[in-house]
C-alpha atoms as a PDB file:
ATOM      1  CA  UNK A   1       0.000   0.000   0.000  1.00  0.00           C
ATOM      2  CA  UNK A   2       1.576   3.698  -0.729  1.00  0.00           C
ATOM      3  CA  UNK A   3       2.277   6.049   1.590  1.00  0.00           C
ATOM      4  CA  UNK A   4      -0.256   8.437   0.932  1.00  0.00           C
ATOM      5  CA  UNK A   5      -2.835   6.088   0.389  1.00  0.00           C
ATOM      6  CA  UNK A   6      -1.926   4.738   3.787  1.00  0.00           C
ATOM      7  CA  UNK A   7      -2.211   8.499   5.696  1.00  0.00           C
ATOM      8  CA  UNK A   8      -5.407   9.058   3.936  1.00  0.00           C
ATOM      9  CA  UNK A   9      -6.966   5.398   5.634  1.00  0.00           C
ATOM     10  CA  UNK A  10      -6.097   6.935   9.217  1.00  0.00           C
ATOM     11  CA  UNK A  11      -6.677  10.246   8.957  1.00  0.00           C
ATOM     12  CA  UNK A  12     -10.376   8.934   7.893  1.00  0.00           C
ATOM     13  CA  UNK A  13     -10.157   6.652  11.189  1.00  0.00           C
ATOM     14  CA  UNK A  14      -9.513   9.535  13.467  1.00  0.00           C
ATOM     15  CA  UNK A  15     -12.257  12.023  12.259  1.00  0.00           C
ATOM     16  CA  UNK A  16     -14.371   8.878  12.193  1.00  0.00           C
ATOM     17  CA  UNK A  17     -13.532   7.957  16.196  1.00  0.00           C
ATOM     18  CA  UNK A  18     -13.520  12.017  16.597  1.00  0.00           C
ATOM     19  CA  UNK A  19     -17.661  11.996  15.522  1.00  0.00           C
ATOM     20  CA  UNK A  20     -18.101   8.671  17.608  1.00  0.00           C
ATOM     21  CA  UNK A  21     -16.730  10.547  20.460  1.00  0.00           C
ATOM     22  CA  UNK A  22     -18.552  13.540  20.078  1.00  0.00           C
ATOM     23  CA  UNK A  23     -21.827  12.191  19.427  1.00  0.00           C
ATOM     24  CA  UNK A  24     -21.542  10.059  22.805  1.00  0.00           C
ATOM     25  CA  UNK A  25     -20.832  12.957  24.803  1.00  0.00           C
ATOM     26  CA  UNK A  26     -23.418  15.007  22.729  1.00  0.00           C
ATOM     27  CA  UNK A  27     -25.778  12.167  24.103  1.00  0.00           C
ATOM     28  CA  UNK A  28     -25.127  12.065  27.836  1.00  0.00           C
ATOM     29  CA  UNK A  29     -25.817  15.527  28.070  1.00  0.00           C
ATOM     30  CA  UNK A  30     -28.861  15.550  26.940  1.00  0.00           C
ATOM     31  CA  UNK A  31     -29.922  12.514  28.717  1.00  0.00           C
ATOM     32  CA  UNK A  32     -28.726  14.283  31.903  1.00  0.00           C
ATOM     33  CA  UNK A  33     -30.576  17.457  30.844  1.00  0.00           C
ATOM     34  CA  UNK A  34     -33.596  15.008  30.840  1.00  0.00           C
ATOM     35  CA  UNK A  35     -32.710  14.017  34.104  1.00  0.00           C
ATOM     36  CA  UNK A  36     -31.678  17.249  35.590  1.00  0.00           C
ATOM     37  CA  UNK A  37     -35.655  18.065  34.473  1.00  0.00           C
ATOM     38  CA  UNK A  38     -37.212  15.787  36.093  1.00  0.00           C
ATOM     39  CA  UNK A  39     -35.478  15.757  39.119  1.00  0.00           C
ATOM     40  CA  UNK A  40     -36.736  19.730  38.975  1.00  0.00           C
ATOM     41  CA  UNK A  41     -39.886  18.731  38.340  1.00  0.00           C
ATOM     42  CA  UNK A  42     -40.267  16.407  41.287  1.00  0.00           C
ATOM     43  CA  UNK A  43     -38.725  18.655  43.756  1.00  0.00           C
ATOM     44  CA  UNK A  44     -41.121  21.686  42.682  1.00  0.00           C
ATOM     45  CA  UNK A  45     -44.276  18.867  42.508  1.00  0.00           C
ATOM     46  CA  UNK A  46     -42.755  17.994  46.034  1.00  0.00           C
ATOM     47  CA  UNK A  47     -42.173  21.471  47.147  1.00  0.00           C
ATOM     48  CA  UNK A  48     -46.323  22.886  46.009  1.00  0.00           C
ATOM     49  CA  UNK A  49     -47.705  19.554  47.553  1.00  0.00           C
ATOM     50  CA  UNK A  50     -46.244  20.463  50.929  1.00  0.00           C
ATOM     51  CA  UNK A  51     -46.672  24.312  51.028  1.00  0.00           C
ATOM     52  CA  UNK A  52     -50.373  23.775  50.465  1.00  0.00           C
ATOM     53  CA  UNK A  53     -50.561  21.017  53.228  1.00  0.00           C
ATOM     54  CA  UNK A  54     -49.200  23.597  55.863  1.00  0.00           C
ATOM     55  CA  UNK A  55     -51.513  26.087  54.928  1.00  0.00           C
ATOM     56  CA  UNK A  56     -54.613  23.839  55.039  1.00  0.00           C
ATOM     57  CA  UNK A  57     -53.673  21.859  57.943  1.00  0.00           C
ATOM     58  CA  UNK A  58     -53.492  25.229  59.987  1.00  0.00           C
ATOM     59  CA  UNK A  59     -56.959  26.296  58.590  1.00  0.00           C
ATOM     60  CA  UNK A  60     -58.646  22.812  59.618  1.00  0.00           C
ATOM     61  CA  UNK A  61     -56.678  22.778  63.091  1.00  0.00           C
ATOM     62  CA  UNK A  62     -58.332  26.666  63.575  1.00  0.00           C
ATOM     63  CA  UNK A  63     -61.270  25.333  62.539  1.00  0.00           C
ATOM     64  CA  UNK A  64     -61.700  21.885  64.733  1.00  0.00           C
ATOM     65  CA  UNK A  65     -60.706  24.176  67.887  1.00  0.00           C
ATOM     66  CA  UNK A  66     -64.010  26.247  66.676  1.00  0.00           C
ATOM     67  CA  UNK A  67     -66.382  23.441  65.943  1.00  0.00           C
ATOM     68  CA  UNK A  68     -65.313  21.850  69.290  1.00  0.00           C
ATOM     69  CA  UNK A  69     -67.083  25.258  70.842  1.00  0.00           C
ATOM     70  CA  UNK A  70     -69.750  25.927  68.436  1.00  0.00           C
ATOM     71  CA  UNK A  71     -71.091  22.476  67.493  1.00  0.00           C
ATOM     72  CA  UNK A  72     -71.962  24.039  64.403  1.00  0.00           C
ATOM     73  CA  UNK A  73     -72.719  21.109  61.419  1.00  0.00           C
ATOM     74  CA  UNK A  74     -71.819  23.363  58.299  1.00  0.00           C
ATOM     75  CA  UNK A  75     -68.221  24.050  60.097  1.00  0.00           C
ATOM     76  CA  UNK A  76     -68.186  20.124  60.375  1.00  0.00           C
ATOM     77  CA  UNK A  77     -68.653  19.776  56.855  1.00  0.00           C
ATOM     78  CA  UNK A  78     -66.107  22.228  55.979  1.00  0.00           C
ATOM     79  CA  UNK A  79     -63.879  20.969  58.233  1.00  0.00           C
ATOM     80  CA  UNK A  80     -64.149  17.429  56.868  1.00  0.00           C
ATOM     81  CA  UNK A  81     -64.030  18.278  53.477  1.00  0.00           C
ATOM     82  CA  UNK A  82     -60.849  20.476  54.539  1.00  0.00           C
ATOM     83  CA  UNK A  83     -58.928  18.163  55.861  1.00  0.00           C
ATOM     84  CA  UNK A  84     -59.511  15.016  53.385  1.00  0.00           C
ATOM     85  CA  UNK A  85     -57.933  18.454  50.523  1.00  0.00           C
ATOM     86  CA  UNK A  86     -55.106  18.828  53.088  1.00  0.00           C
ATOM     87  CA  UNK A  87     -54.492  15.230  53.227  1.00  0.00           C
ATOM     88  CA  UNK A  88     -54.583  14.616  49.138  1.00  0.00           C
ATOM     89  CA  UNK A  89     -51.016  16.241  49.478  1.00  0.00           C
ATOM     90  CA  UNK A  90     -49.623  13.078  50.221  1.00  0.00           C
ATOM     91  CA  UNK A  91     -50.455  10.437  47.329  1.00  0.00           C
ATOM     92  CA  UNK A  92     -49.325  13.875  45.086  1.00  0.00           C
ATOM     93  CA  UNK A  93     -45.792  14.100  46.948  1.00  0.00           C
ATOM     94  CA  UNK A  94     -45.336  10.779  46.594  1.00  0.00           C
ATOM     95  CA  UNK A  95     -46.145  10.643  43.285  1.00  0.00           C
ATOM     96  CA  UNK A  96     -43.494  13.555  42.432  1.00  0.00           C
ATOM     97  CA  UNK A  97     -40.837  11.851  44.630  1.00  0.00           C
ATOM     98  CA  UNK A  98     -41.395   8.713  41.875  1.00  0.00           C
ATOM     99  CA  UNK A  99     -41.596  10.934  39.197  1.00  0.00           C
ATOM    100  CA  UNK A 100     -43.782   8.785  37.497  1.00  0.00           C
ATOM    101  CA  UNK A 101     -46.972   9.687  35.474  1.00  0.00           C
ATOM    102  CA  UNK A 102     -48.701   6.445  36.246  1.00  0.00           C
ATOM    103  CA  UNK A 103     -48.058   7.319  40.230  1.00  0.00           C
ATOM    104  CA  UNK A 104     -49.650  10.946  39.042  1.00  0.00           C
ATOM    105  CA  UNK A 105     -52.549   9.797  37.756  1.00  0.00           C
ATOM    106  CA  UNK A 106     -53.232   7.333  40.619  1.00  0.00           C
ATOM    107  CA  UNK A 107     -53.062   9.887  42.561  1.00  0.00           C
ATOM    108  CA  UNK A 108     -55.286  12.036  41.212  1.00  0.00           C
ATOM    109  CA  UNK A 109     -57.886   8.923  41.685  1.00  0.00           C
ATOM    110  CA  UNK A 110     -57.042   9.215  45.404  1.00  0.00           C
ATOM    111  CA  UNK A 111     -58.112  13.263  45.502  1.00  0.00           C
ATOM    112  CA  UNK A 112     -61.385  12.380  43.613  1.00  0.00           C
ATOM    113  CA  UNK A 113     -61.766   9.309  46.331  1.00  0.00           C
ATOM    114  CA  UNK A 114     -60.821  11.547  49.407  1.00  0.00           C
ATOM    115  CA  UNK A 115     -63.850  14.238  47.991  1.00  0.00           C
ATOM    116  CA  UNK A 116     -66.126  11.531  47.009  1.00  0.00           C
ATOM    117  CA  UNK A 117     -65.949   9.946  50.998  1.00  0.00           C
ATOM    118  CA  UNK A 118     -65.657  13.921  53.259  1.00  0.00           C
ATOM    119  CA  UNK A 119     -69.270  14.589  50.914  1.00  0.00           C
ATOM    120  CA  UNK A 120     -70.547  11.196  51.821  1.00  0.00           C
ATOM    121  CA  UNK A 121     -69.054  11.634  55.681  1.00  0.00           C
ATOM    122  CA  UNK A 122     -70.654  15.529  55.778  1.00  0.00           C
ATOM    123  CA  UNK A 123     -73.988  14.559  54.452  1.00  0.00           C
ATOM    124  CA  UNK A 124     -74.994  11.922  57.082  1.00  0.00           C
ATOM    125  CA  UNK A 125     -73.676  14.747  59.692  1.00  0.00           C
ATOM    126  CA  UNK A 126     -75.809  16.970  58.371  1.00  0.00           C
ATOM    127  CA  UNK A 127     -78.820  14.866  58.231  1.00  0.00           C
ATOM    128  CA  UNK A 128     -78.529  13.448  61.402  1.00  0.00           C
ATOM    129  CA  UNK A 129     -78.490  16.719  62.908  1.00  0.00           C
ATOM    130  CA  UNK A 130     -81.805  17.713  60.610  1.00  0.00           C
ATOM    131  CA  UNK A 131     -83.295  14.145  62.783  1.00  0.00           C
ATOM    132  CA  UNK A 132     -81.727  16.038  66.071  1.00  0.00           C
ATOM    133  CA  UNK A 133     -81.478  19.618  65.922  1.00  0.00           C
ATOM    134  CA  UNK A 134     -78.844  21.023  68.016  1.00  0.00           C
ATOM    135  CA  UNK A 135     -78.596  24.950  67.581  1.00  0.00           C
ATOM    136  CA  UNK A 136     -74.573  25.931  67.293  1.00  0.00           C
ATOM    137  CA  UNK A 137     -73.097  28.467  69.690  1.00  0.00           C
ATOM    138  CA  UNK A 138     -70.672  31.175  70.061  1.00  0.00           C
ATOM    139  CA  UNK A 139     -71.744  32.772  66.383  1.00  0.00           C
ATOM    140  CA  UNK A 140     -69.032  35.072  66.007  1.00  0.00           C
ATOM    141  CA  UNK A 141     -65.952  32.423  66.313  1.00  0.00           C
ATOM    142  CA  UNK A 142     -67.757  30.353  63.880  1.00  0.00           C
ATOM    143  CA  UNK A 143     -68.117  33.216  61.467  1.00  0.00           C
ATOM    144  CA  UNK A 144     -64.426  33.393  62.115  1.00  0.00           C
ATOM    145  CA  UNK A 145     -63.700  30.217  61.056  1.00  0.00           C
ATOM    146  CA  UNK A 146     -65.475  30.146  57.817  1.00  0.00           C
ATOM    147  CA  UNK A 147     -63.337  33.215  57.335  1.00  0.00           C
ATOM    148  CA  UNK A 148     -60.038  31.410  57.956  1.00  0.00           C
ATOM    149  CA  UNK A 149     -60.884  28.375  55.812  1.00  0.00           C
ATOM    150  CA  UNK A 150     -61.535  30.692  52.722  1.00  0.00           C
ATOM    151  CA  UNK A 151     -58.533  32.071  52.760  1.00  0.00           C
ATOM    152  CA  UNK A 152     -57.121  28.762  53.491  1.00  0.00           C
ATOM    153  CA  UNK A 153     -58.383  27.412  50.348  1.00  0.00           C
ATOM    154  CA  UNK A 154     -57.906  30.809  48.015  1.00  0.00           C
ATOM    155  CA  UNK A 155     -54.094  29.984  49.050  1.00  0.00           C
ATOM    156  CA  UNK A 156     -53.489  26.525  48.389  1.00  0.00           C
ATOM    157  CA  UNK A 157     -55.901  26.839  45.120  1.00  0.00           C
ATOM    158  CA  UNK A 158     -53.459  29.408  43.648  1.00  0.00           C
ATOM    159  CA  UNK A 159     -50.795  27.260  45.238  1.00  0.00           C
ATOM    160  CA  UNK A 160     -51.608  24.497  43.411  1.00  0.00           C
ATOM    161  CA  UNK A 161     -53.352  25.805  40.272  1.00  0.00           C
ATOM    162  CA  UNK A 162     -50.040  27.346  39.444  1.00  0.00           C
ATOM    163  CA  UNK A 163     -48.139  24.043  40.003  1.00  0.00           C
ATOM    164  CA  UNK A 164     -50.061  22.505  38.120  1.00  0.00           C
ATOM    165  CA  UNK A 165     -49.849  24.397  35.055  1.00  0.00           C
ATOM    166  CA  UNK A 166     -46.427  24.898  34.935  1.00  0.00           C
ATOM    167  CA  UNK A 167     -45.566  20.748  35.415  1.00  0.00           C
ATOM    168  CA  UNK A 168     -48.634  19.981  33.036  1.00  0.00           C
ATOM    169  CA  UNK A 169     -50.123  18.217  36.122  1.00  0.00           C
ATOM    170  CA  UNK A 170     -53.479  16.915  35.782  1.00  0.00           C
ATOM    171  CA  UNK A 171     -53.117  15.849  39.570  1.00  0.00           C
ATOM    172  CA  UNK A 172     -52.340  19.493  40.419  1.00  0.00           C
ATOM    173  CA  UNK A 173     -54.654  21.421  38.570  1.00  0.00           C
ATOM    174  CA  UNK A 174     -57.992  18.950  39.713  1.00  0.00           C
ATOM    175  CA  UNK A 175     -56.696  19.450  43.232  1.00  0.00           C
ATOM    176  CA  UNK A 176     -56.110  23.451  42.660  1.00  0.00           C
ATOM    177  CA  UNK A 177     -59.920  23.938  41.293  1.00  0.00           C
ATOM    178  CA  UNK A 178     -61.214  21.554  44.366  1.00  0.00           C
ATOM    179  CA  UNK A 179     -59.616  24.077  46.644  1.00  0.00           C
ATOM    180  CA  UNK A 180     -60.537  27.134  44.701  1.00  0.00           C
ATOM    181  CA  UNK A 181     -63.888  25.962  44.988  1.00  0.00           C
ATOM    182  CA  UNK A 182     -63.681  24.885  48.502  1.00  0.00           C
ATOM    183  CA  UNK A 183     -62.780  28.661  49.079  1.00  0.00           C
ATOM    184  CA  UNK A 184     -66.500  29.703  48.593  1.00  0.00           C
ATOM    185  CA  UNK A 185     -67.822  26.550  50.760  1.00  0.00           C
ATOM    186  CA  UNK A 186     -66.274  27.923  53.616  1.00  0.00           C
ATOM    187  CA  UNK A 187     -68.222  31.314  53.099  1.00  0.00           C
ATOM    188  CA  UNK A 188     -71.637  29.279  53.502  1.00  0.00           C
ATOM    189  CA  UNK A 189     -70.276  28.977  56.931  1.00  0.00           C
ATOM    190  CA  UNK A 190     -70.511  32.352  57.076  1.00  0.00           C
ATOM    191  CA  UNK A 191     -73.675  32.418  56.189  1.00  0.00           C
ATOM    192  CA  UNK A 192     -74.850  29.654  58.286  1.00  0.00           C
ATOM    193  CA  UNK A 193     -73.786  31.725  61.742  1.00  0.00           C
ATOM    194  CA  UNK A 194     -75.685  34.931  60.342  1.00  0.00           C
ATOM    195  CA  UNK A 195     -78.881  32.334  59.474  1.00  0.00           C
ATOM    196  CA  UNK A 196     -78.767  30.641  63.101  1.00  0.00           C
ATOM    197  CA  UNK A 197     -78.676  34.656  64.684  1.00  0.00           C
ATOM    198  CA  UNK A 198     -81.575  34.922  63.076  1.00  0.00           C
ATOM    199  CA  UNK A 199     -83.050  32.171  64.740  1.00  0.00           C
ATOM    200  CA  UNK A 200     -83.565  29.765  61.958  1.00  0.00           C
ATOM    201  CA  UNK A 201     -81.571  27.625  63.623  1.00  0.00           C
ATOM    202  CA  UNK A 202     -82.657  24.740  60.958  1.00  0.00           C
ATOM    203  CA  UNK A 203     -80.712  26.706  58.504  1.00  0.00           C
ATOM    204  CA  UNK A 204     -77.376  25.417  59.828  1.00  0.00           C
ATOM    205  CA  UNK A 205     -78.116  21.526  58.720  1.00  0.00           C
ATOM    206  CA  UNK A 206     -79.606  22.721  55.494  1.00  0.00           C
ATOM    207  CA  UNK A 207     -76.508  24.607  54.580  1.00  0.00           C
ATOM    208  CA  UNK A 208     -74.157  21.507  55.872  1.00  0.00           C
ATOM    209  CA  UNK A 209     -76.619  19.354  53.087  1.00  0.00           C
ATOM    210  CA  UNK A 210     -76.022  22.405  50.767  1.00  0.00           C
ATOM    211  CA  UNK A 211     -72.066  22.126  51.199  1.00  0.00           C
ATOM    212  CA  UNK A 212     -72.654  18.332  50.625  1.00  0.00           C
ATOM    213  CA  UNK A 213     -73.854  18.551  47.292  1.00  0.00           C
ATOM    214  CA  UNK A 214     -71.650  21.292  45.859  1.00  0.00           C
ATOM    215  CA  UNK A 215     -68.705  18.979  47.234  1.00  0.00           C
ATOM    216  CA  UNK A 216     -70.476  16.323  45.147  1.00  0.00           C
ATOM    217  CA  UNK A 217     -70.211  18.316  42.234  1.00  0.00           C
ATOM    218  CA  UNK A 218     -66.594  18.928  42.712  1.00  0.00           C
ATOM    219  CA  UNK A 219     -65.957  15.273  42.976  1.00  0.00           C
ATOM    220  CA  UNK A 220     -67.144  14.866  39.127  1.00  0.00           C
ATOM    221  CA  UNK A 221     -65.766  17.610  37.512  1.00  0.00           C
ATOM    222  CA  UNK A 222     -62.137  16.539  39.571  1.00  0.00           C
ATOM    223  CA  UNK A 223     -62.697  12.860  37.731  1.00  0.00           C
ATOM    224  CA  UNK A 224     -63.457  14.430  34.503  1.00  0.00           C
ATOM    225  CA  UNK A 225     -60.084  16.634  34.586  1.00  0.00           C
ATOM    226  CA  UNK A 226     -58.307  13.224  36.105  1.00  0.00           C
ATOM    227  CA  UNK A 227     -59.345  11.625  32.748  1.00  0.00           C
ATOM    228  CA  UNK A 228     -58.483  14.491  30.723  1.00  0.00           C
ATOM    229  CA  UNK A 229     -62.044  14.882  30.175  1.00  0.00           C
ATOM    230  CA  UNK A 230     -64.118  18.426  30.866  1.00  0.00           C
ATOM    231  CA  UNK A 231     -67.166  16.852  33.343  1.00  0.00           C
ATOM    232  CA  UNK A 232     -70.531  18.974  33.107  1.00  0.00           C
END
């Protein structure tokens, strides 16, 4: 073989190895780009899921201390329902701390599940205090706490809501529009300690039955956004 001939053959192996070597390097960085992303996306699923559990589990603990003085049945329900939204935060952290989509969507079952049993749970409250009516007490501290669980809600709503569009969570943005939602609930409460001043003390079961159904509501249009459906 000639000379030249022979420096042409491994000049054409080395830019050959040279573009082997590149592209390999070329493709670990973007695999750990993929990585690096979802490894951000888990810690900021992680990071909403949590901030909104703080903020709702001090809005149900101000509201138990109330409904342990008042008695009153709507509180009860928004309690209930309050706590079962606090407590979806945990099949959604651990469902970012997977980082897997199946995990997400499972756990967007479990939020529909945990609204489906606090309406079931605040209904029979409600009706068994229409069978024995109890009037509530101390009017103002239960107007109070229908005050804190709104803004409760309004915060992890916009909390999550936001999450949840940014990570294109399904999970995230159900649970942000049950909260937004459970925001105005806690205003019937409101309502229900002006009704009972009134004296039509009846008024406070038939909003807790009222706070039932709307919860009902929430439960399918949460499975319809789940699905990736729009429920009606």
């Amino acid at each position: 073989m000639s000379r030249p001939l022979a420096e042409c053959e491994d000049a054409g192996r080395r830019r050959g190895a040279d573009r082997h070597e590149h592209s390999h390097e070329a493709g670990q960085g973007h695999s750990h780009a993929l990585v690096d992303d979802s490894i951000k996306r888990s810690r900021e699923g992680i990071r909403s899921v949590s901030l909104s559990l703080a903020v709702l589990g001090l809005a149900a603990l101000a509201q138990t201390v109330v409904f342990i003085a008042s008695g009153s049945i709507a509180l009860l329900a928004d309690l209930i329902h309050n706590l079962g939204d606090a407590l979806t935060a945990v099949p959604l952290g651990i469902a970012f701390s997977l980082r897997s989509q199946t995990a997400e969507r499972r756990a967007g079952l479990a939020v529909v599940a945990a609204i489906f049993i606090s309406a079931c749970v605040a209904g029979v409250e409600a009706v068994q205090r229409l069978i024995h009516p109890v009037a509530p007490t101390h009017l103002a501290i239960l107007a109070l706490a229908g005050a804190i669980g709104y803004a409760g809600n309004f915060i992890a709503s916009r909390i999550r809501t936001a999450a949840g569009q940014r990570l294109d969570s399904p999970a995230l943005i159900a649970d942000g529009a049950h909260a937004r939602a459970d925001a105005y609930l806690s205003l019937a409460v409101i309502a229900s300690a002006a009704v009972v001043a009134l004296g039509l003390d009846i008024g406070d079961p038939l909003i807790g039955l009222g706070i039932t159904l709307v919860i009902l509501r929430i439960t399918w249009q949460s499975w319809g956004t789940v699905r990736g459906t729009h429920a009606h």
